[in-house]
N, C-alpha and C. Protein backbone atom coordinates (compact mmCIF):
# COMPACT_ATOMS: atom_id res chain seq x y z
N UNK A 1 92.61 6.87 29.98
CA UNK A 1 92.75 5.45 30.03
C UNK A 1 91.64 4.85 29.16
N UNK A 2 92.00 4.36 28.08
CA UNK A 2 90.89 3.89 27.23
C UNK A 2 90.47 2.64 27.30
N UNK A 3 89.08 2.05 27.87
CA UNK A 3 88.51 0.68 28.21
C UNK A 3 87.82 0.03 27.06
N UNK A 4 88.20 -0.98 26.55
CA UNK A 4 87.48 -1.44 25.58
C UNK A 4 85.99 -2.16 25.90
N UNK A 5 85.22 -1.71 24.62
CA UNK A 5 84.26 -2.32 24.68
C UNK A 5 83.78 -3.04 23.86
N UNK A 6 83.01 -4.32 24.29
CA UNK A 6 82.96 -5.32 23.43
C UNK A 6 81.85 -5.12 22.16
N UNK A 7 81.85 -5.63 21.16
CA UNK A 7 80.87 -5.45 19.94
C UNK A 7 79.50 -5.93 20.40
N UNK A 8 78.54 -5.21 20.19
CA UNK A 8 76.87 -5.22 20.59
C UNK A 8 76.94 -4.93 21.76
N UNK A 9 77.75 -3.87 22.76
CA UNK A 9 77.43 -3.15 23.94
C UNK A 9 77.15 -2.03 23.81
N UNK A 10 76.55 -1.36 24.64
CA UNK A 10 76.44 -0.16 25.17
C UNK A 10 76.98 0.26 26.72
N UNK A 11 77.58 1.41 26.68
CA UNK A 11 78.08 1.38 28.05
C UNK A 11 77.60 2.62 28.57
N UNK A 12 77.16 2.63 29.99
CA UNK A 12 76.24 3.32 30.64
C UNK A 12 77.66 4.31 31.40
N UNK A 13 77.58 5.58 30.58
CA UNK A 13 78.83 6.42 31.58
C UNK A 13 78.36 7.04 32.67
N UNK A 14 77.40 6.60 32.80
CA UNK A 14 76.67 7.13 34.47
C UNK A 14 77.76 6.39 35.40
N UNK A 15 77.63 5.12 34.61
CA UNK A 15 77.91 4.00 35.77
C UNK A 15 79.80 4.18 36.21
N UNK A 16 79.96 4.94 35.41
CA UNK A 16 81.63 5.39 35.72
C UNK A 16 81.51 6.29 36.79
N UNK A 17 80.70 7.54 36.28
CA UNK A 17 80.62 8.82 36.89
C UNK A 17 80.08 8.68 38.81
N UNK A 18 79.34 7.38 38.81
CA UNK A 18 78.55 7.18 39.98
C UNK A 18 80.01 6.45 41.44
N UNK A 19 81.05 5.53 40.20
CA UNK A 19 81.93 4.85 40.75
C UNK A 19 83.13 5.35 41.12
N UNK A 20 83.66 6.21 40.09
CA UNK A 20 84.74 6.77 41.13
C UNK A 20 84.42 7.66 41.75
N UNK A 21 85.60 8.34 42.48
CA UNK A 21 85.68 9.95 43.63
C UNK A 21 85.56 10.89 42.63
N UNK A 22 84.97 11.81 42.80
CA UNK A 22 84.84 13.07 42.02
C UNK A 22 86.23 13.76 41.59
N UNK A 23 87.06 13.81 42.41
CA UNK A 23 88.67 14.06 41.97
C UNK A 23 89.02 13.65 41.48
N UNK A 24 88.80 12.19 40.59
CA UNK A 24 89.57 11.21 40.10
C UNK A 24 89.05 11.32 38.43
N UNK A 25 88.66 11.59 38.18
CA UNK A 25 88.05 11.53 36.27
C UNK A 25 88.22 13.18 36.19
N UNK A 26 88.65 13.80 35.17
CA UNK A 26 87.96 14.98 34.58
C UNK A 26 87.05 14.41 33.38
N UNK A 27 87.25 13.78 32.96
CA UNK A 27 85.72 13.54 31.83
C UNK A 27 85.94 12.44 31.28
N UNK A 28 84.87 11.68 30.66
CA UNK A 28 84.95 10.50 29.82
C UNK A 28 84.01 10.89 28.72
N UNK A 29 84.78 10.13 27.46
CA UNK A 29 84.93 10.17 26.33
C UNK A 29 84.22 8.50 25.48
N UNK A 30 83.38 8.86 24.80
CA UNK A 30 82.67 7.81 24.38
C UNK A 30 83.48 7.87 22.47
N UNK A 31 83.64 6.40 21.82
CA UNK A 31 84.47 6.44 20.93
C UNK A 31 83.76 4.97 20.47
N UNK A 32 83.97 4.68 18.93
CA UNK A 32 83.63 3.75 18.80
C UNK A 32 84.50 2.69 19.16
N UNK A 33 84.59 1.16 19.86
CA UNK A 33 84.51 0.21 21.04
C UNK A 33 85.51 0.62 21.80
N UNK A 34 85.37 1.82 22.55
CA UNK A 34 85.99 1.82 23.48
C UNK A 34 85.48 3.06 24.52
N UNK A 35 85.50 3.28 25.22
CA UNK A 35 85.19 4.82 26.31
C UNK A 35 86.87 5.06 26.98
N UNK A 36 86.69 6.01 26.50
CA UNK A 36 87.95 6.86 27.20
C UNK A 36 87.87 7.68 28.84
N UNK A 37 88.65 7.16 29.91
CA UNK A 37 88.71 7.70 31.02
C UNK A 37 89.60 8.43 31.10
N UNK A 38 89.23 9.83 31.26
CA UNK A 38 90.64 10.52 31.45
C UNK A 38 90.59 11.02 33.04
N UNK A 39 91.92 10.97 33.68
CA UNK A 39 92.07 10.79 35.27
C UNK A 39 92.75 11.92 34.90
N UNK A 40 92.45 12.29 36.61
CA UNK A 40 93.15 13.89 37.24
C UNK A 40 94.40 13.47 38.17
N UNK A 41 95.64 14.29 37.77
CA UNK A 41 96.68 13.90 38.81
C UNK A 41 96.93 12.54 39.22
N UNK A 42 97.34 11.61 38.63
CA UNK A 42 97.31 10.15 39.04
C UNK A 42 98.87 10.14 39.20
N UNK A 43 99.30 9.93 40.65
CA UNK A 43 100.78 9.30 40.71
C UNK A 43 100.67 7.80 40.55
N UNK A 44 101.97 7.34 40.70
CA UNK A 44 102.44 5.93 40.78
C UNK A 44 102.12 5.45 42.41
N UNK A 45 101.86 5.68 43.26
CA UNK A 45 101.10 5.41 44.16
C UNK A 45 99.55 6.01 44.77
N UNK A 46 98.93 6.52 43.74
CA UNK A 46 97.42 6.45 43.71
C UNK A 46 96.44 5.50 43.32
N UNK A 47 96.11 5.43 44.55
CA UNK A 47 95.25 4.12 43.77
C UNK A 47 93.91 4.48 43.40
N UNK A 48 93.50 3.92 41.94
CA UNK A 48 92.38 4.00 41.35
C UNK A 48 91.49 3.28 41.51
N UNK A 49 90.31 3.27 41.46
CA UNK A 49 89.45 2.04 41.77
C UNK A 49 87.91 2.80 41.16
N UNK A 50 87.44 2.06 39.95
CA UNK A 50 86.44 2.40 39.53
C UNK A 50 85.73 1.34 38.42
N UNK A 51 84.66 1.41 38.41
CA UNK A 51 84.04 0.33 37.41
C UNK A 51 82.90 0.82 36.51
N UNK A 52 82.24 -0.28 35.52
CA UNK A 52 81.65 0.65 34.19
C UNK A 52 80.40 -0.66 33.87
N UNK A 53 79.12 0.01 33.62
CA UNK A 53 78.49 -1.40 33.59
C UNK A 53 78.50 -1.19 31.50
N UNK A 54 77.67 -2.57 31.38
CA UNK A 54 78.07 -2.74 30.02
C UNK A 54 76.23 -3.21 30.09
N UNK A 55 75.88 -3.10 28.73
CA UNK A 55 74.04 -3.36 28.65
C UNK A 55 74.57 -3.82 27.20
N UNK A 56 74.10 -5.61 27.08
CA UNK A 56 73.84 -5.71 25.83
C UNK A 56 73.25 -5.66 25.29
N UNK A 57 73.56 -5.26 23.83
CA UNK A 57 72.42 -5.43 22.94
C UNK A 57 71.44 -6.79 22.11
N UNK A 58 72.88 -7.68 22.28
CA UNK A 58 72.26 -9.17 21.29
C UNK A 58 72.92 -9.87 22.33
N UNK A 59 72.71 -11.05 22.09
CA UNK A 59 73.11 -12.52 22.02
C UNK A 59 74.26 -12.84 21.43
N UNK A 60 75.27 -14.08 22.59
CA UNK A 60 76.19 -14.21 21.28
C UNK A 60 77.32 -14.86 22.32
N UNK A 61 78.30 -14.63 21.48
CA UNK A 61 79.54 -15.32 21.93
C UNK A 61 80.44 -14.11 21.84
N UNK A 62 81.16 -12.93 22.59
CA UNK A 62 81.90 -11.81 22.61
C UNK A 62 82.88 -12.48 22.88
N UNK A 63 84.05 -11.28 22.54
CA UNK A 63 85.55 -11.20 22.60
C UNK A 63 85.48 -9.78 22.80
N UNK A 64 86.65 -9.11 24.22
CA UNK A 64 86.59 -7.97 24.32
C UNK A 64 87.55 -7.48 23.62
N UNK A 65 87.86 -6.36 23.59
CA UNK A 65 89.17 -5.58 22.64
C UNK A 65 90.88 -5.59 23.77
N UNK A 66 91.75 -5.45 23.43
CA UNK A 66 92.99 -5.99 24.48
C UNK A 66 92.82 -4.37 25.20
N UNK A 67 93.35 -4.24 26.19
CA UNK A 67 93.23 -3.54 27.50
C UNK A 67 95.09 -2.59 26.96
N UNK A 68 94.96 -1.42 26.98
CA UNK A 68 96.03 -0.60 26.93
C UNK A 68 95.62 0.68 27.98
N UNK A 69 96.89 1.18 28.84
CA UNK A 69 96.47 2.12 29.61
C UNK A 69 98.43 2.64 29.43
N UNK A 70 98.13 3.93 29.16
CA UNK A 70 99.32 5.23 28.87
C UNK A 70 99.50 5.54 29.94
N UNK A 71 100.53 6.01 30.54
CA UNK A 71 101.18 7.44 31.71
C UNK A 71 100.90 8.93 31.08
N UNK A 72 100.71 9.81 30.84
CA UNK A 72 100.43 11.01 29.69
C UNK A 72 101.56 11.69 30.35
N UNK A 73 102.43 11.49 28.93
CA UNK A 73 104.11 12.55 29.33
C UNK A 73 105.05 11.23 29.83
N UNK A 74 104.90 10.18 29.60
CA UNK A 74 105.59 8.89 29.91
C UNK A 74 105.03 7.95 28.90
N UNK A 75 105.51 7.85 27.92
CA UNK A 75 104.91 6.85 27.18
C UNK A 75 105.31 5.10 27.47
N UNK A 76 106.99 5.52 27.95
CA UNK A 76 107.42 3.92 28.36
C UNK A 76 106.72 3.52 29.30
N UNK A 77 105.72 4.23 30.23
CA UNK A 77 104.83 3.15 31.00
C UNK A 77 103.15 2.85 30.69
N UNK A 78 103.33 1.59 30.22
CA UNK A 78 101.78 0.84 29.70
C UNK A 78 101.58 -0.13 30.43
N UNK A 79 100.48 -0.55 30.19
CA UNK A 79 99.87 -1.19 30.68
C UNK A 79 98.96 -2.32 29.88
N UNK A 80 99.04 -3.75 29.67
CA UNK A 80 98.45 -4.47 28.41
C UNK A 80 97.56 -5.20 29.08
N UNK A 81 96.19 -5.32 29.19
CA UNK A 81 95.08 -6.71 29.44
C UNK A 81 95.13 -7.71 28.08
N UNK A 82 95.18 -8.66 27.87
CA UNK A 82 94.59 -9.39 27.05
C UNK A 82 92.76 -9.22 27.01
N UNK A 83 92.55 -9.62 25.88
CA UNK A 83 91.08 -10.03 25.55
C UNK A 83 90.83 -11.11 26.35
N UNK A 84 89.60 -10.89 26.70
CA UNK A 84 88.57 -12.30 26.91
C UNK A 84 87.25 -12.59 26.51
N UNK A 85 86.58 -14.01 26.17
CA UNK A 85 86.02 -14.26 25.54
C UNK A 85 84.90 -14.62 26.32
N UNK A 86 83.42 -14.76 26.73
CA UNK A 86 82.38 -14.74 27.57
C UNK A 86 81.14 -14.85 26.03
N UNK A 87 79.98 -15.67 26.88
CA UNK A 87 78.91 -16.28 26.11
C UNK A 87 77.92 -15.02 26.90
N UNK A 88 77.38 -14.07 26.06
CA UNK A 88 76.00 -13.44 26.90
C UNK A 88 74.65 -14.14 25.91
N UNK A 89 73.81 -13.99 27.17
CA UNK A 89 72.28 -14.56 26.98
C UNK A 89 71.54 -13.97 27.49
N UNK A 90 70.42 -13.24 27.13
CA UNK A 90 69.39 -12.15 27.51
C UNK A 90 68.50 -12.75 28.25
N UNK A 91 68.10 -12.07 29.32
CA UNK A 91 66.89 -12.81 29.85
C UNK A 91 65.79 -12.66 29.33
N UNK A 92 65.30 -14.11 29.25
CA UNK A 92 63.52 -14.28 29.02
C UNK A 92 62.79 -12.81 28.79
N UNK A 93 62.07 -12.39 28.20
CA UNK A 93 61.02 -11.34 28.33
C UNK A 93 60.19 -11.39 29.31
């Protein structure tokens, strides 16, 4: 499942590895703006639940990349997020 990431991030794959169940990822995959989650055994009634922190690097006005998620061996089922757009501001030193 590939998560986009926004331009001037870094993404902490601890913070995946710490969030889901150990059954649920066989590995993640770092790519330029995006990290790849790849899940173990996922039916259509498993529910997933996991999250990813993001550390910026600059200042600015972001737009994330649109959200696509595959079935592997089912291609007719996707999954589309739109982009969204968010102001980050670093704290003070």
């Amino acid at each position: 499942m590939p998560l986009g990431v926004p331009p001037t991030f870094d993404v902490s794959v601890e913070s995946v590895w710490r969030s889901a169940s150990a059954d649920q990822i066989s590995h993640v995959e770092m790519l330029p703006g995006q990290v790849v989650v790849y899940l173990v055994d996922v039916t259509e009634r498993t529910p997933i639940q996991f999250s990813y922190q993001l550390v910026a690097r600059s200042e600015g006005l972001i737009h994330t990349l649109q959200f696509r998620a595959i079935e592997p061996g089912n291609p007719e089922r996707e999954v589309y997020r739109e982009p969204i757009e968010f102001d980050v501001v670093l704290p003070e030193p």
